[in-house]
N, C-alpha and C. Protein backbone atom coordinates (compact mmCIF):
# COMPACT_ATOMS: atom_id res chain seq x y z
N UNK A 1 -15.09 -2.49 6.78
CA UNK A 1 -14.41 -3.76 6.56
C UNK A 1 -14.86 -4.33 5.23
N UNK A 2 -13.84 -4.20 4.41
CA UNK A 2 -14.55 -5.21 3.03
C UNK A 2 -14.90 -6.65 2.99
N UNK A 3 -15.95 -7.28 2.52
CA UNK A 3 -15.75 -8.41 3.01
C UNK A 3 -15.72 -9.31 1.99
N UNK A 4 -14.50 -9.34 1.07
CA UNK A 4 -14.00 -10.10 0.35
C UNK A 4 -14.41 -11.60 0.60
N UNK A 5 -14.29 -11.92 -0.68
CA UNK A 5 -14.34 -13.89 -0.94
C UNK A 5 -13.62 -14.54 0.21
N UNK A 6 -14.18 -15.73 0.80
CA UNK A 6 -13.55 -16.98 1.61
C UNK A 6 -12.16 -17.27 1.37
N UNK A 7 -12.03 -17.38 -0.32
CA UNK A 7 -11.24 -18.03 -0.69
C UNK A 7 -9.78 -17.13 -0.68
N UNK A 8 -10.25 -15.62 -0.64
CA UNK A 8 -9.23 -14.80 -0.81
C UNK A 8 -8.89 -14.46 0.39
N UNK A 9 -9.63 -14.35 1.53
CA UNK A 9 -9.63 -14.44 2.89
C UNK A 9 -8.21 -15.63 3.47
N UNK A 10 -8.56 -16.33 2.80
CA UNK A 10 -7.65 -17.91 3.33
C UNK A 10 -6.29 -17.43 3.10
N UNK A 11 -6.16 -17.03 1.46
CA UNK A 11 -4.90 -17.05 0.83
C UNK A 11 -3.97 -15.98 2.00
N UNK A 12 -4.93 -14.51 1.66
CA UNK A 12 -4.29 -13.65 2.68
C UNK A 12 -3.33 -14.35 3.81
N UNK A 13 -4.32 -14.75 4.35
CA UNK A 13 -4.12 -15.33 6.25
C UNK A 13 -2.81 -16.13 5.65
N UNK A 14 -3.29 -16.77 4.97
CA UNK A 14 -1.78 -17.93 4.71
C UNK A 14 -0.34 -17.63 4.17
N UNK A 15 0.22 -16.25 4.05
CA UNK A 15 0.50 -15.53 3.98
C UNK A 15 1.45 -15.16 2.56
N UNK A 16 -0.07 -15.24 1.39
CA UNK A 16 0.20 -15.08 0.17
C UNK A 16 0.03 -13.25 0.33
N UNK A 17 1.12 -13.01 1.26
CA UNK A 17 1.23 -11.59 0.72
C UNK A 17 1.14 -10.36 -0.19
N UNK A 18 2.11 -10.81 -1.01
CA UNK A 18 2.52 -10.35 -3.06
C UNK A 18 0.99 -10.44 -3.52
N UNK A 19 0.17 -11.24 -3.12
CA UNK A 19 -0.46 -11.24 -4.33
C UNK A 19 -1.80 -10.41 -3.80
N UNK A 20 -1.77 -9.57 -2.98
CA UNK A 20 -2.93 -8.43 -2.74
C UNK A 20 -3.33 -8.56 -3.89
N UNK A 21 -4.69 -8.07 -4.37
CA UNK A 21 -5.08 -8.06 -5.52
C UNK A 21 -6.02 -6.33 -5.40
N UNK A 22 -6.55 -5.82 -4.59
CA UNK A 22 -7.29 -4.45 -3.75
C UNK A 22 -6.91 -4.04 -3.05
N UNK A 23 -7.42 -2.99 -3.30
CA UNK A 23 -7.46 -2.05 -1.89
C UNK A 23 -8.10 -2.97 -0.71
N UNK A 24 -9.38 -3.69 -1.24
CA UNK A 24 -9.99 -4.27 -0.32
C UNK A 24 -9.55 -5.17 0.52
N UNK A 25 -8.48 -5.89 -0.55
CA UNK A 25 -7.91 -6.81 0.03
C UNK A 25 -7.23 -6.48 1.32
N UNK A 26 -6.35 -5.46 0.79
CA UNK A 26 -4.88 -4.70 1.94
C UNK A 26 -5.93 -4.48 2.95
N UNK A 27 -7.06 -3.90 2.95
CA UNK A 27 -8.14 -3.25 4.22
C UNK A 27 -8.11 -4.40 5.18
N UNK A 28 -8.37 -5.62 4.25
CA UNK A 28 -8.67 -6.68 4.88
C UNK A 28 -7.40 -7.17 5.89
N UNK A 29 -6.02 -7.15 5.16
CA UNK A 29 -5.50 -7.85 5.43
C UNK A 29 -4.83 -6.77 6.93
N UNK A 30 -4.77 -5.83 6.83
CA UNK A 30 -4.40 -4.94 7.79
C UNK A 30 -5.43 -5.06 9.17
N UNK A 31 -6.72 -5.23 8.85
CA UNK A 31 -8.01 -5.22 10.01
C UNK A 31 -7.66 -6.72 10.57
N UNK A 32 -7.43 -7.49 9.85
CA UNK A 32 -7.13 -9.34 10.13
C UNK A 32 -6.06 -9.21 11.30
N UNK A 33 -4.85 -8.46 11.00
CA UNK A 33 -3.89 -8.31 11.84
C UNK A 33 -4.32 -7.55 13.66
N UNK A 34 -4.63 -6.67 12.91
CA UNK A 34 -5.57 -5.65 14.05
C UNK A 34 -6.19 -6.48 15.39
N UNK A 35 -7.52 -7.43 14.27
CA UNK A 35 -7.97 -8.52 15.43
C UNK A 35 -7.56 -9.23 15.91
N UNK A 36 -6.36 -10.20 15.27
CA UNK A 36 -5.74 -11.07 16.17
C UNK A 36 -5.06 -10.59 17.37
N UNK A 37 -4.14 -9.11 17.17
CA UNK A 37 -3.64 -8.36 18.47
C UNK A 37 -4.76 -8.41 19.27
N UNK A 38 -6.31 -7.56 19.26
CA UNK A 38 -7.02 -7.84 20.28
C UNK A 38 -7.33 -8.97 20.99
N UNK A 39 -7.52 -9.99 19.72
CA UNK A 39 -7.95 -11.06 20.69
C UNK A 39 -6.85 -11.56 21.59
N UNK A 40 -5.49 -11.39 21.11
CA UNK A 40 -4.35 -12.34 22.19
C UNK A 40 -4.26 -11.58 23.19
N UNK A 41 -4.52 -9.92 23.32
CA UNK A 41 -4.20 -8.90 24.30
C UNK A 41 -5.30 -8.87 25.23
N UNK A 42 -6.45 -9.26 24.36
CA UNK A 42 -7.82 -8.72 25.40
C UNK A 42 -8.46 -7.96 24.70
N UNK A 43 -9.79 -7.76 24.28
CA UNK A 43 -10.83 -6.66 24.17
C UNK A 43 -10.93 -5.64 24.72
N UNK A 44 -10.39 -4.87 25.51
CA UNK A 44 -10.40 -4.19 26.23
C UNK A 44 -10.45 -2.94 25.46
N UNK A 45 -10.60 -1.42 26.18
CA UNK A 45 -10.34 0.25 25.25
C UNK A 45 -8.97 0.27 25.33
N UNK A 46 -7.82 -0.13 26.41
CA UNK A 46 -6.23 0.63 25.91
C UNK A 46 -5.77 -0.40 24.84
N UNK A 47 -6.59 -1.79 24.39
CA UNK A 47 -5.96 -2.71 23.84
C UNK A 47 -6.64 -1.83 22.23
N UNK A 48 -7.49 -1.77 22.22
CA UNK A 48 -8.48 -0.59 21.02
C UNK A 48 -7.09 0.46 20.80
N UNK A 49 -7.26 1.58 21.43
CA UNK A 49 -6.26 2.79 21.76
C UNK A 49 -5.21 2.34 20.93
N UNK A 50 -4.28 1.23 21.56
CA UNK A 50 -2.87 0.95 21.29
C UNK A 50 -3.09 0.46 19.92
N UNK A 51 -4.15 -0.19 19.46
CA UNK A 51 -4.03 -0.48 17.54
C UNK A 51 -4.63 0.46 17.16
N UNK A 52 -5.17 1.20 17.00
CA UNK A 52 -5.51 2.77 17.03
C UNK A 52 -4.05 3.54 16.36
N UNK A 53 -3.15 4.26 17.54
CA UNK A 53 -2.42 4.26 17.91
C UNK A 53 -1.25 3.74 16.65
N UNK A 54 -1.21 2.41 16.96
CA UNK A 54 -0.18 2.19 15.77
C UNK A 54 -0.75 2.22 14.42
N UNK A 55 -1.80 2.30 14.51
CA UNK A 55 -1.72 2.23 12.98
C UNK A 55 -1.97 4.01 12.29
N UNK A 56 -1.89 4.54 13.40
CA UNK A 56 -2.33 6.30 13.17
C UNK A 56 -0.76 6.47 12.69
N UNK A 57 0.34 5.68 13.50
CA UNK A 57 2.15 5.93 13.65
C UNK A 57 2.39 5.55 12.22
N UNK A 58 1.79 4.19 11.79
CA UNK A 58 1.96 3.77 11.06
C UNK A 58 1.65 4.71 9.42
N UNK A 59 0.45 5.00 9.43
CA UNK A 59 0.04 5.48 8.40
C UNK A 59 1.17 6.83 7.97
N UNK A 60 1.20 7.73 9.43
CA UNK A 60 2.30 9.24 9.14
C UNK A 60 3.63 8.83 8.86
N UNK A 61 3.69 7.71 9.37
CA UNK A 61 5.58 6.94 8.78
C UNK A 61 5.74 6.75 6.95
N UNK A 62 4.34 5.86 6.85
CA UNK A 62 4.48 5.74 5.56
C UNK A 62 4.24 7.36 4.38
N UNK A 63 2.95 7.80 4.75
CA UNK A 63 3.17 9.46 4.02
C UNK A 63 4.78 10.05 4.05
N UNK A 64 5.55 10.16 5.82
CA UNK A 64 6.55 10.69 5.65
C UNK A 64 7.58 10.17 4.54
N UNK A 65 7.98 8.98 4.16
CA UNK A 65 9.05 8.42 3.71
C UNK A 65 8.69 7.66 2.50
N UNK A 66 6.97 7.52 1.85
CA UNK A 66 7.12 7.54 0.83
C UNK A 66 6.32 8.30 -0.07
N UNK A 67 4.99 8.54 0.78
CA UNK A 67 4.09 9.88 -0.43
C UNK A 67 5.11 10.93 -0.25
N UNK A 68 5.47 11.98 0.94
CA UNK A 68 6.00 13.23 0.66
C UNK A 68 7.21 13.26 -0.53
N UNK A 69 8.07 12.40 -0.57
CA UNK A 69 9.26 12.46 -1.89
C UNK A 69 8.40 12.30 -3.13
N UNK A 70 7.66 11.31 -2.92
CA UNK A 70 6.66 11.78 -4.18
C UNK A 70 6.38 12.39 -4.79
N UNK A 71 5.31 13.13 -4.13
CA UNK A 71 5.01 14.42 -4.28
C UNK A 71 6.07 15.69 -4.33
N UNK A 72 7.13 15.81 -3.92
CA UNK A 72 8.04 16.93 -4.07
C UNK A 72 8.75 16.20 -5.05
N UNK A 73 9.23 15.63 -5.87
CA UNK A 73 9.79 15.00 -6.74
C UNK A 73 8.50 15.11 -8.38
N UNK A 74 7.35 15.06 -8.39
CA UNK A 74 6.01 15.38 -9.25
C UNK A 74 6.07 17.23 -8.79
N UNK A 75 6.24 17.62 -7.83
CA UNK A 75 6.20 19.24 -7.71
C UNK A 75 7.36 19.46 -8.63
N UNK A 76 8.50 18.95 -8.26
CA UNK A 76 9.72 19.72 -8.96
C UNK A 76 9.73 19.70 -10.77
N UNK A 77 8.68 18.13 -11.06
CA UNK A 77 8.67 18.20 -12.36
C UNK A 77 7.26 18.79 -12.79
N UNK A 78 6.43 19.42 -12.35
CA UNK A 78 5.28 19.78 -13.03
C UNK A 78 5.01 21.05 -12.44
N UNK A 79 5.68 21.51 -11.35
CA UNK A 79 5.55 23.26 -10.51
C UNK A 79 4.24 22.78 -9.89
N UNK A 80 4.36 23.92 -9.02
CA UNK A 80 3.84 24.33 -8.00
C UNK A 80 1.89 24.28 -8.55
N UNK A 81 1.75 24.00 -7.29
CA UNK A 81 -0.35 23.79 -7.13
C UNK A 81 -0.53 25.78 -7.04
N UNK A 82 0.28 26.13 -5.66
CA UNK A 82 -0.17 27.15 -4.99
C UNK A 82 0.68 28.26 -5.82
């Protein structure tokens, strides 16, 4: 968990989106989300699991639909690794 400035903490939450400024930030602002689901759901392991879970869905959604064209689009202009 990065543990960024108060002040940048606030902005996040308040939902100065656009203006991520890090990686650290996004870490932050993604784990922020994370906890509030636990706390309204419960602490519990399937409440763990299920943000787990989405954010495992989450992460292979985003590789699928925007790193892989990427990357085959940088393959087609620079050839092949293998």
């Amino acid at each position: 968990m990065p543990y960024i400035p108060q002040g940048r903490r606030k902005a996040i939450r308040d939902g100065e989106f656009g203006k991520i400024q890090s990686p650290g930030e996004l870490n932050f602002q993604i784990t922020d989300v994370c906890i509030q689901y636990a706390d309204f759901y419960g602490e519990v392991y399937s409440v763990y699991n299920e943000i787990i879970g989405a954010l495992e869905c989450a992460k292979q959604e985003f590789y699928r639909k925007m790193v892989a064209p990427y990357e085959d689009l940088k393959c087609e202009k620079n050839g092949e690794v293998f």
